[in-house]
C-alpha atoms as a PDB file:
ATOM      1  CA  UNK A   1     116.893  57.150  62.976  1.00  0.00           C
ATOM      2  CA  UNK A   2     116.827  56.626  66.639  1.00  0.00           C
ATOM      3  CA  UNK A   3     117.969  58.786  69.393  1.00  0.00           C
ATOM      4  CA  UNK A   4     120.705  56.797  71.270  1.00  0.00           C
ATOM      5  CA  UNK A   5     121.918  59.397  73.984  1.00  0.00           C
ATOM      6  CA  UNK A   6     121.466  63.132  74.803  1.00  0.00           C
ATOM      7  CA  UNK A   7     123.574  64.975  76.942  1.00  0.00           C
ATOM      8  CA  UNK A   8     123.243  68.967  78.163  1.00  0.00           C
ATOM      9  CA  UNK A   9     126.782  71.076  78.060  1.00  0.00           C
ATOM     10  CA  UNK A  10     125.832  74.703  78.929  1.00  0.00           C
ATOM     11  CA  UNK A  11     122.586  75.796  77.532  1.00  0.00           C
ATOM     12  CA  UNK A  12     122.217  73.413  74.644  1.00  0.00           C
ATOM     13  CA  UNK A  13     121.514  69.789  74.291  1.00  0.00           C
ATOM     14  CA  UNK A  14     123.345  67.223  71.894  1.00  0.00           C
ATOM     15  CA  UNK A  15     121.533  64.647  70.593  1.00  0.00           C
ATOM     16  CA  UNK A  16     123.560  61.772  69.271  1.00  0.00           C
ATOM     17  CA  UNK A  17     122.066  58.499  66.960  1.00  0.00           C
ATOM     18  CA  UNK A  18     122.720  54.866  67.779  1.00  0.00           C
ATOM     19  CA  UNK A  19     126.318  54.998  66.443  1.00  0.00           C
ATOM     20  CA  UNK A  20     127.372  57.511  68.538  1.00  0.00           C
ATOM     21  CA  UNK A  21     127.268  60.566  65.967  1.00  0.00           C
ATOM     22  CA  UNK A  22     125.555  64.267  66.779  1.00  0.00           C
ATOM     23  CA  UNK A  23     122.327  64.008  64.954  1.00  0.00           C
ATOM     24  CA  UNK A  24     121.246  67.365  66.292  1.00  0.00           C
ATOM     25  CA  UNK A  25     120.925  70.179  69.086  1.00  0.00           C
ATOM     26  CA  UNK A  26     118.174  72.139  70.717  1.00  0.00           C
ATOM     27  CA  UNK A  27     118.567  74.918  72.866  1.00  0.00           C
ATOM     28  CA  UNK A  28     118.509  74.745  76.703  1.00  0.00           C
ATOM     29  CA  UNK A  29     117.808  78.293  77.775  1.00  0.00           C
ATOM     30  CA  UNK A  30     118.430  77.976  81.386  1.00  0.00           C
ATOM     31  CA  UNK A  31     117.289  80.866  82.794  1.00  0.00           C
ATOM     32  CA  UNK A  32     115.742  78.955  85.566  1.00  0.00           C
ATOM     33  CA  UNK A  33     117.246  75.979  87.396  1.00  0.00           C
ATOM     34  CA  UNK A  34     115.017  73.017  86.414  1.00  0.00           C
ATOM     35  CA  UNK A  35     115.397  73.646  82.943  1.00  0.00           C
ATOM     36  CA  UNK A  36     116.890  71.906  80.628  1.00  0.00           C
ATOM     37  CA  UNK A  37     116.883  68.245  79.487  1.00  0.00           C
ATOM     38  CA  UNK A  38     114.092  66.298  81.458  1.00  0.00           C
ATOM     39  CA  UNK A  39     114.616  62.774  79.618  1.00  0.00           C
ATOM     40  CA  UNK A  40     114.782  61.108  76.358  1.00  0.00           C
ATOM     41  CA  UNK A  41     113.383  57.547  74.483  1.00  0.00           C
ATOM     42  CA  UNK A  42     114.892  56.432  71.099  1.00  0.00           C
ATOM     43  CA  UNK A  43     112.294  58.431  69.613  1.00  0.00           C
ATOM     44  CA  UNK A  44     112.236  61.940  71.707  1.00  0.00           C
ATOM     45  CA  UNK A  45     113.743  64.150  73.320  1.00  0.00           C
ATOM     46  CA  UNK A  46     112.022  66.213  76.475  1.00  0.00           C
ATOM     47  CA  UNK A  47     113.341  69.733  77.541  1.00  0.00           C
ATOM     48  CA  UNK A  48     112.078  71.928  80.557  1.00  0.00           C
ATOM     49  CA  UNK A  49     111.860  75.419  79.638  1.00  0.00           C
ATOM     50  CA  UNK A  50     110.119  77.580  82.407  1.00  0.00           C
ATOM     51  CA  UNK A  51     107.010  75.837  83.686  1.00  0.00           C
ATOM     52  CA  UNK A  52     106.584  73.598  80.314  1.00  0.00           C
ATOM     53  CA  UNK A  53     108.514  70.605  78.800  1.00  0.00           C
ATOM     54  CA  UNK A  54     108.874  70.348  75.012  1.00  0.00           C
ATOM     55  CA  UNK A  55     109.151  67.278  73.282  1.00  0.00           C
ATOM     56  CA  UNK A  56     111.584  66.887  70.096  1.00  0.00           C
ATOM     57  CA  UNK A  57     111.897  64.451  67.590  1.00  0.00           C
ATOM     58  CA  UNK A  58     115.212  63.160  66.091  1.00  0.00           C
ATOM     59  CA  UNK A  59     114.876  65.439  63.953  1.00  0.00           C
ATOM     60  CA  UNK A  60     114.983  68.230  66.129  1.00  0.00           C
ATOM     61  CA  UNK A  61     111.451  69.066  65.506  1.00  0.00           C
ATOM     62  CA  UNK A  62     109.274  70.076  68.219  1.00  0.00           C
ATOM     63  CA  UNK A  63     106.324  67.127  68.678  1.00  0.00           C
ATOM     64  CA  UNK A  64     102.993  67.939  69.433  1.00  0.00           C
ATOM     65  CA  UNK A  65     102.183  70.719  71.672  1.00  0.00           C
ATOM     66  CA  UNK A  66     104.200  71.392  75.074  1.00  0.00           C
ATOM     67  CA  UNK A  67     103.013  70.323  78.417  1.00  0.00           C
ATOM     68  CA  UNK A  68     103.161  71.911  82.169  1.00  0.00           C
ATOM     69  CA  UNK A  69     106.693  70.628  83.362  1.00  0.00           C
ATOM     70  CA  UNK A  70     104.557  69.346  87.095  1.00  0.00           C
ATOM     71  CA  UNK A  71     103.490  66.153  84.801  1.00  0.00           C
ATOM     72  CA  UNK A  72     106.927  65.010  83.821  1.00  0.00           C
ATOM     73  CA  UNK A  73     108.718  62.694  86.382  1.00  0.00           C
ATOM     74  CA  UNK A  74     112.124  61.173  85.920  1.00  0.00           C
ATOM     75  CA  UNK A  75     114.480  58.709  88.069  1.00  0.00           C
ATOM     76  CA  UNK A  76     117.324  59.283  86.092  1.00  0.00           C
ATOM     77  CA  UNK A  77     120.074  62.735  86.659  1.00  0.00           C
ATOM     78  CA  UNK A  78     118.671  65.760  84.369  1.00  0.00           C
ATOM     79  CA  UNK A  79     121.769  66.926  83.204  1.00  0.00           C
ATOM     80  CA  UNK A  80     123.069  63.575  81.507  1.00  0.00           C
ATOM     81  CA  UNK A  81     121.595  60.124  80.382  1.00  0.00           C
ATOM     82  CA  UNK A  82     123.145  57.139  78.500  1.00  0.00           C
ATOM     83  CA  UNK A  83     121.314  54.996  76.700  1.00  0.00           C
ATOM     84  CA  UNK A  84     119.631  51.710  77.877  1.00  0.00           C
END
């Protein structure tokens, strides 16, 4: 299954599959104002929380161990990406 867009409404973040259909959710604290969703590929999702991102599958499962958020660059708006 691959991710085909994610989009952040309040504090969590809907994941939806190629098709269109909500595959899953992950919460988007927001307690400061950079977090929240950083980016996704068709195969992950990336979420700022505090000073580190976290990387979920489409699954929903968190991937490998989180990272400090000063690596993660993106050209696209935080808050809402469609798919390429």
């Amino acid at each position: 299954m691959s991710i085909g867009h994610a989009v952040q409404k309040g504090s969590l973040i809907y994941i939806y599959d190629q098709q269109g259909k909500q595959v899953m959710s992950v919460s988007a604290p927001g307690r400061w104002p950079e977090d929240g969703l950083k980016s996704y590929t068709p195969t992950a999702v990336n979420v700022q929380k505090g000073t580190l991102i976290y990387r979920y599958d489409a699954a929903g499962h968190m991937v490998g161990r989180p990272f400090p958020a000063q690596q993660m660059t993106t050209t696209h708006n935080p808050k809402h990406f469609a798919s390429a």
